[in-house]
Protein backbone atom coordinates (compact mmCIF):
# COMPACT_ATOMS: atom_id res chain seq x y z
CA UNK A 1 -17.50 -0.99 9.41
CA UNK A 2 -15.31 -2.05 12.28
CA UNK A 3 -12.03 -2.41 12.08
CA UNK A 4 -11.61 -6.38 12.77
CA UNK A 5 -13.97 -6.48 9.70
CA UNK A 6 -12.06 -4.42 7.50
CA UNK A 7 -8.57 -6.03 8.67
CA UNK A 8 -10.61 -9.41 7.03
CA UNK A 9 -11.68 -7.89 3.79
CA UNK A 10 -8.17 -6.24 3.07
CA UNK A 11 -6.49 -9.80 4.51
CA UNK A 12 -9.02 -11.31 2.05
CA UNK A 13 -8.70 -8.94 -0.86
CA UNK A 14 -4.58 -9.49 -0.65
CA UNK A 15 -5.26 -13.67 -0.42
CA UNK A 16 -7.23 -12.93 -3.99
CA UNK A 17 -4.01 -10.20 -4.93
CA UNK A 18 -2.15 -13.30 -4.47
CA UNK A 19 -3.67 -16.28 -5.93
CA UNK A 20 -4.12 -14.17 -9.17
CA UNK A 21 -0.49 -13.31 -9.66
CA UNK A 22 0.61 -16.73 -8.71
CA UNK A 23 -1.98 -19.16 -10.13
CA UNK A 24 -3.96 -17.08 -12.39
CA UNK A 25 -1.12 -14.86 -14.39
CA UNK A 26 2.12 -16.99 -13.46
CA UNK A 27 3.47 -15.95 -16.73
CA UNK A 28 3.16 -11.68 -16.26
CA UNK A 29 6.80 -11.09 -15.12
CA UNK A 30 7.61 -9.42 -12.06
CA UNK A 31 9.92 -7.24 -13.73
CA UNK A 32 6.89 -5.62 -16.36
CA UNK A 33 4.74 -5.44 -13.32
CA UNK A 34 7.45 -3.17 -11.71
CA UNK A 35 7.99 -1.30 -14.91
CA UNK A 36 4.33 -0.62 -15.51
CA UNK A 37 2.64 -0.57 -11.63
CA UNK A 38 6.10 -0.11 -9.73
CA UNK A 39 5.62 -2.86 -7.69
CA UNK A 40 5.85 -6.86 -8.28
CA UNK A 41 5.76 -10.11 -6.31
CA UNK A 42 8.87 -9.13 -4.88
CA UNK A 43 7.89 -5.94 -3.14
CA UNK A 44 4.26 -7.77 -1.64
CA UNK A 45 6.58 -10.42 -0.14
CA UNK A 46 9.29 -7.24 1.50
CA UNK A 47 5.53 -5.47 2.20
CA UNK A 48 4.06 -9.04 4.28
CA UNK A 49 8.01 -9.50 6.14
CA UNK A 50 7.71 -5.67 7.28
CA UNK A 51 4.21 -5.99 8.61
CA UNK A 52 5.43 -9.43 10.39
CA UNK A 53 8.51 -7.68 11.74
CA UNK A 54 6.58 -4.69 12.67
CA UNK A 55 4.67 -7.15 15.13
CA UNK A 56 7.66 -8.47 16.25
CA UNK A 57 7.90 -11.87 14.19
CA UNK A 58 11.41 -12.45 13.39
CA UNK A 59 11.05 -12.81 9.26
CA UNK A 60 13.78 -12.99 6.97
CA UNK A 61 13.65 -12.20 3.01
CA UNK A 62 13.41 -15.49 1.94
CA UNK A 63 10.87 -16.84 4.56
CA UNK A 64 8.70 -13.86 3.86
CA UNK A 65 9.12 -14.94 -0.07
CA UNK A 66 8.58 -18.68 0.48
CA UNK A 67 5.52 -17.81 1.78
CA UNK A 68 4.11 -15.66 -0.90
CA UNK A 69 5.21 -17.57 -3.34
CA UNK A 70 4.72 -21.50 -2.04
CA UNK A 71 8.28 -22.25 -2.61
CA UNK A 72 11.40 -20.94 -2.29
CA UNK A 73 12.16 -17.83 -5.23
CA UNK A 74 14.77 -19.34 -6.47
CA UNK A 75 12.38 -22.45 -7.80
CA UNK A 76 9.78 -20.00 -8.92
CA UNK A 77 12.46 -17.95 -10.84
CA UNK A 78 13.46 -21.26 -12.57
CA UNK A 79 10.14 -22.44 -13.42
CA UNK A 80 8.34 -18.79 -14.25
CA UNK A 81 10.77 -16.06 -14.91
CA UNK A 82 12.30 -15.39 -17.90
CA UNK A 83 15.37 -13.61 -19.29
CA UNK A 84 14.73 -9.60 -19.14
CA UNK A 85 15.84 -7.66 -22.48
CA UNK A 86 17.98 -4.47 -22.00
CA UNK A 87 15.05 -1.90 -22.59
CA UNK A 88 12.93 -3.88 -19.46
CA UNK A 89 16.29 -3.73 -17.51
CA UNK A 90 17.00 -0.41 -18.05
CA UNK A 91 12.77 0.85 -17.28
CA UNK A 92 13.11 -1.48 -13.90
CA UNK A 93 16.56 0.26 -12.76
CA UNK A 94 14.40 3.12 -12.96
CA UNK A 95 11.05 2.20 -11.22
CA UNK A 96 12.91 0.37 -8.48
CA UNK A 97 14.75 3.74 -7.91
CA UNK A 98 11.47 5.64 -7.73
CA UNK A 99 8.93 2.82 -5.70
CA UNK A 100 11.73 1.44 -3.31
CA UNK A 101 14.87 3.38 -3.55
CA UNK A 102 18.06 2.88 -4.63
CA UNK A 103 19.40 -0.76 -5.50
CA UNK A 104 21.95 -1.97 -3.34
């Protein structure tokens, strides 16, 4: 395979990644996919600004998540996520430190 076709199927295979956590399974919470995969929304959104910065497009955190998520986080947040208990709090404090490294 060359590698302009495999740049399209991974490109494709993360469009599908996408639509199925967004429009699909809107209600799995970011916070049990980081406790159980250690990684969430969140991280493919950091993951898609480092590529773009790596290329030398100028990306902030928030443009990188508007455009995963269609909107701007703070809307999704208020229309899918919901209140984490202290056991799901406590297993993401620990999967962050161990996937991304330490909170700031």
């Amino acid at each position: 395979m060359d590698e302009h076709t495999r740049t399209e199927i991974e490109a494709a295979a993360f469009r599908a990644l996408r639509e199925h956590l967004m429009d699909k399974r809107p209600e799995v919470q970011n916070i049990d996919l980081m406790n159980l995969a250690g990684f969430c929304r969140n991280c493919l959104s950091r993951w898609y600004q480092e590529a773009a910065n790596a290329r030398g497009i100028e990306m902030s955190k928030d443009e990188a998540r508007e455009i995963f998520y269609g909107m701007p986080y703070d809307d999704w947040k208020a229309q899918q996520q919901k209140a984490a208990d202290p056991e799901q709090q406590a297993a993401f404090r620990k999967s962050f430190a161990e996937n991304v490294g330490e909170a700031d």
